[in-house]
Protein backbone atom coordinates (compact mmCIF):
# COMPACT_ATOMS: atom_id res chain seq x y z
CA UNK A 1 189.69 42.61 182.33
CA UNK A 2 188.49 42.28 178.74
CA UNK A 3 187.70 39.66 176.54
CA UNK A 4 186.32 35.49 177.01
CA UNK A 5 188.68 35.08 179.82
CA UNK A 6 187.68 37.91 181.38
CA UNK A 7 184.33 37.07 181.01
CA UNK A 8 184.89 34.00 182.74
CA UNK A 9 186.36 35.15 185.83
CA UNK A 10 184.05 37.70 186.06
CA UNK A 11 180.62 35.49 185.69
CA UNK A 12 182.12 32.87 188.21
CA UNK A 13 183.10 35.66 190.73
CA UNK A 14 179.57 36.57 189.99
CA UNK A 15 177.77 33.31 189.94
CA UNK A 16 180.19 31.55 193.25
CA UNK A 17 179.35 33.96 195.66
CA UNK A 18 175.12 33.59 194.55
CA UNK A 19 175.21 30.07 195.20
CA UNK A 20 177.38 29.70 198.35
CA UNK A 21 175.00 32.12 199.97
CA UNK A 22 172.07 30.10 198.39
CA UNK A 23 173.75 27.54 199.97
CA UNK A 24 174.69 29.39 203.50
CA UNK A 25 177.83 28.26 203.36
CA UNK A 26 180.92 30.32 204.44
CA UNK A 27 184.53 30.22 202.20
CA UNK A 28 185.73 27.77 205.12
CA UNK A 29 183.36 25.13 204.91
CA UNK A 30 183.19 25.48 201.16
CA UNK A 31 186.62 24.99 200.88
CA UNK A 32 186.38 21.99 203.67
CA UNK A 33 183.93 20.50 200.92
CA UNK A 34 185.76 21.14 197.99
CA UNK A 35 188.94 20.32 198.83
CA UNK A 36 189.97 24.16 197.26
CA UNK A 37 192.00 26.28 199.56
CA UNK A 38 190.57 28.93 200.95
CA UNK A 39 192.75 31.46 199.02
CA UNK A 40 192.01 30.06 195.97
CA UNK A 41 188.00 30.14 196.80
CA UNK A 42 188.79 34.08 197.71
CA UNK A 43 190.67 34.50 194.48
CA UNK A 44 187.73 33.15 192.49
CA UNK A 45 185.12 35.60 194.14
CA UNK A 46 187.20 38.61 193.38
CA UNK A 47 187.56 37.52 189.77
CA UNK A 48 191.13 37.07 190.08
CA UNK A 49 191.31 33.01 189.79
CA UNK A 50 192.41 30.75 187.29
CA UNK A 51 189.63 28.60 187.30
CA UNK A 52 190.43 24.90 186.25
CA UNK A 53 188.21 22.15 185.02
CA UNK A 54 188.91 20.49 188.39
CA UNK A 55 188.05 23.09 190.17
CA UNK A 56 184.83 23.95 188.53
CA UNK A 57 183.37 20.60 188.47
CA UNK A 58 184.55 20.26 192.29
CA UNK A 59 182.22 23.49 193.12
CA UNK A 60 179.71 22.26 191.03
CA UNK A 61 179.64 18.86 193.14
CA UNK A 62 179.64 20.74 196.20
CA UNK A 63 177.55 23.74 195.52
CA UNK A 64 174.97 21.01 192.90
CA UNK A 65 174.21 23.96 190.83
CA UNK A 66 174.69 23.40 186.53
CA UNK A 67 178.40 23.98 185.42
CA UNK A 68 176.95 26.78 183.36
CA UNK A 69 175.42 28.24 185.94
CA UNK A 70 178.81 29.09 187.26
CA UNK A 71 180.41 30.25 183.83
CA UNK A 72 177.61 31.63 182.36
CA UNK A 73 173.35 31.29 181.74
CA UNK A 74 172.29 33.27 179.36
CA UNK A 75 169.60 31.89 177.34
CA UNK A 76 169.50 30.71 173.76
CA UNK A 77 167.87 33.02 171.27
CA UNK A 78 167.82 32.58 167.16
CA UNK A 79 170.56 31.13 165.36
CA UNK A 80 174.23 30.69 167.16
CA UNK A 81 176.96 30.19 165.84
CA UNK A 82 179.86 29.14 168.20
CA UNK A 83 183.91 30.30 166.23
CA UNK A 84 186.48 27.80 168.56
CA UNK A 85 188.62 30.78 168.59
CA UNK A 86 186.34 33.13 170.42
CA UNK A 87 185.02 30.45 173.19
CA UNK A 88 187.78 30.31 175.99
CA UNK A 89 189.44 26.65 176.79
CA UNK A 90 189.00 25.40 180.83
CA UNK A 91 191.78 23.36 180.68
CA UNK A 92 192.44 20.83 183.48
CA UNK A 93 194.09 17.24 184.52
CA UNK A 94 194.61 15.43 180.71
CA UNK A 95 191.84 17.74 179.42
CA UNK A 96 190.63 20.63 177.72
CA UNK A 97 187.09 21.79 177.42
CA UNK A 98 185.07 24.04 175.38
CA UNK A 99 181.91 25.00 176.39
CA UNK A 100 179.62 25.37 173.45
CA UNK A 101 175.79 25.84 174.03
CA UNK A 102 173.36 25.25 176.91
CA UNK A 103 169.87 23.89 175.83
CA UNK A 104 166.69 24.14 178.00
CA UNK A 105 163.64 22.26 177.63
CA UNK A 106 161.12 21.80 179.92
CA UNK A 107 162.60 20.39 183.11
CA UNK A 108 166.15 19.55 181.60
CA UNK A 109 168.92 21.45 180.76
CA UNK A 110 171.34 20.53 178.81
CA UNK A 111 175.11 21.34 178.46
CA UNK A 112 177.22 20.86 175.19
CA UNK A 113 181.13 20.97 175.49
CA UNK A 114 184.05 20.11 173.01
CA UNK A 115 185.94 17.60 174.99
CA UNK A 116 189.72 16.48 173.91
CA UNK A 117 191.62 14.05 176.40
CA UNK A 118 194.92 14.39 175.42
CA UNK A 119 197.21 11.90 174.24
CA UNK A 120 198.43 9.27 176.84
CA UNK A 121 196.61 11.11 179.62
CA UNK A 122 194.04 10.50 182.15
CA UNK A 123 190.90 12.91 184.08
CA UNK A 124 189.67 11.77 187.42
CA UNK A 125 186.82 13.12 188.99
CA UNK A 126 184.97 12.71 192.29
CA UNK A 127 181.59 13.38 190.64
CA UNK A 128 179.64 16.36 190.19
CA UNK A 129 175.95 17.76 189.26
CA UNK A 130 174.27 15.66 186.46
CA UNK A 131 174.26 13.05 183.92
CA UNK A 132 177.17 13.05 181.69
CA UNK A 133 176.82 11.71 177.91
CA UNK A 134 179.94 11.33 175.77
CA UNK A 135 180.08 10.55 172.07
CA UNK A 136 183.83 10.10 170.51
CA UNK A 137 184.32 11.35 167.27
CA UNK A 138 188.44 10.67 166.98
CA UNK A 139 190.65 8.15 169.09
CA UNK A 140 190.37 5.28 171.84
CA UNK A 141 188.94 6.90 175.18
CA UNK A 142 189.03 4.43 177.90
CA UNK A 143 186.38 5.40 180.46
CA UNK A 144 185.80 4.11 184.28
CA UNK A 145 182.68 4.59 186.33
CA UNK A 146 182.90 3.19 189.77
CA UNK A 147 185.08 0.62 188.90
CA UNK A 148 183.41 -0.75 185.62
CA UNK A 149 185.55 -0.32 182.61
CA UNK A 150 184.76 0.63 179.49
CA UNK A 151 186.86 1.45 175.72
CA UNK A 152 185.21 3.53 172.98
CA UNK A 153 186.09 4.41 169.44
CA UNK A 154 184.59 6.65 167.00
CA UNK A 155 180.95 6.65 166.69
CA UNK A 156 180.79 5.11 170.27
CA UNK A 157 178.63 6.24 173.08
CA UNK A 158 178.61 6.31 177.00
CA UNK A 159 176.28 8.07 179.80
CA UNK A 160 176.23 7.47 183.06
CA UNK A 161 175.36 9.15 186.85
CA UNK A 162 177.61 12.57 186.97
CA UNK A 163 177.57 12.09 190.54
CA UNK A 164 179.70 8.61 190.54
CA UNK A 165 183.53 9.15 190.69
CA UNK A 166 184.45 8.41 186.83
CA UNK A 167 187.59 8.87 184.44
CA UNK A 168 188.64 9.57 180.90
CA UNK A 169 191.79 7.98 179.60
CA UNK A 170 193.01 8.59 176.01
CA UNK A 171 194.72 4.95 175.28
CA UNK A 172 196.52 6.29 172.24
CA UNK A 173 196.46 9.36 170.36
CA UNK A 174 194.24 12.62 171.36
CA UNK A 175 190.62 12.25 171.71
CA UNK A 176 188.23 14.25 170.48
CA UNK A 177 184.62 13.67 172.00
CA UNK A 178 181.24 15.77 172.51
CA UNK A 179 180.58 15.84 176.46
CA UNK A 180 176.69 16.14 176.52
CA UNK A 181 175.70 16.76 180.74
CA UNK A 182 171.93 16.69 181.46
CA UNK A 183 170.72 18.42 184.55
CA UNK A 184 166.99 19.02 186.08
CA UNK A 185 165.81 22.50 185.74
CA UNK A 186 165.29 22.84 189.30
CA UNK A 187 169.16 22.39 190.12
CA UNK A 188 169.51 25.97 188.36
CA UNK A 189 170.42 28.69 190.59
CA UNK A 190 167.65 31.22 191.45
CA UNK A 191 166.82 33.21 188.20
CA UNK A 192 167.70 36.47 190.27
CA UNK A 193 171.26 35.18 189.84
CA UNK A 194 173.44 37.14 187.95
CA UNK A 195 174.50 35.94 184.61
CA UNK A 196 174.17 37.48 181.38
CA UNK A 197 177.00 38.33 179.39
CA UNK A 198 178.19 40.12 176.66
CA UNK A 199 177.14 38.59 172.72
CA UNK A 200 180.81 37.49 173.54
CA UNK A 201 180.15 34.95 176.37
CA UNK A 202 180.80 32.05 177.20
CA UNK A 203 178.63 29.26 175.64
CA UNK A 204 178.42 31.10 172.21
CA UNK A 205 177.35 34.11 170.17
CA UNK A 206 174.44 35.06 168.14
């Protein structure tokens, strides 16, 4: 399989199998954790998955590893451009992601996505690895964390504990945000992982 997507598929085939061993876990009780059938978990490991926003940020709860560490870790270097046409979408409940650039410094790590909730829609999520930032750039994003309740606009920004069940709503038209998640450098899979890609990957080119 050629191309971003099959990059993808490839690098979390790759990259799910590291950690669930890291983790000693077997495709049963990852799936028990998960909530992801067990076919679907086998389907992933083979490189034949679909993977959906869901379902990566429900491994990355379970497995507490980086997202990027499942999609993709290679290192910065020099100047990067990122094209929107040659970075793959994960696409999920009411939203579509683009993963952009990871950024390491010193004990953080940092993850920088694209993030449009689209119009009238809503994401859940039970939590996952990390602090997530969001800054809007276009649109009304209503936002819940635990309960509290929160409406941006442009210009407006929210962060908040990664691992806390939260939501996105857009309340009108599509939003367009920058999803910024924060992680501690020693929540990175082992560096005998495997994960480089092609200038092609994932998070960018050079």
């Amino acid at each position: 399989m050629s191309g971003p997507e099959g990059s993808v598929r490839s690098m979390l085939a790759l990259n799910l199998k590291r950690a669930r061993a890291q983790r000693g876990l077997s495709i049963s009780e990852l799936s028990r954790r998960s909530k992801i059938g067990k076919a679907t978990l086998s389907q992933l490991e083979s490189g034949t998955g679909n993977p959906t926003i869901e379902t990566v940020f429900s491994l990355s709860r379970v497995l507490e590893v980086p997202i990027s560490d499942l999609l993709d870790a290679r290192p910065p270097a020099g100047l990067r451009v990122v094209r929107a046409q040659d970075v793959e979408v994960l696409t999920g409940e009411g939203v579509d992601l683009r993963p952009l650039q990871r950024i390491e410094a010193g004990q953080a790590v940092f993850e920088v996505y694209d993030q449009q909730v689209r119009a009238g829609e809503r994401r859940d999520s039970l939590g996952h690895v990390g602090i997530e930032h969001t800054i809007v750039q276009a649109g009304r994003l209503g936002v819940s964390v635990e309960g509290h309740e929160v409406e941006l606009g442009p210009g407006d920004y929210v962060g908040f504990e990664a691992r806390l069940p939260h939501s996105y709503t857009a309340l009108e038209e599509t939003v367009r945000s920058v999803l910024l998640l924060q992680y501690r450098a020693d929540q990175r899979l082992p560096s005998d992982a495997p994960h480089s890609l092609p200038a092609e990957g994932v998070f960018g080119i050079e």
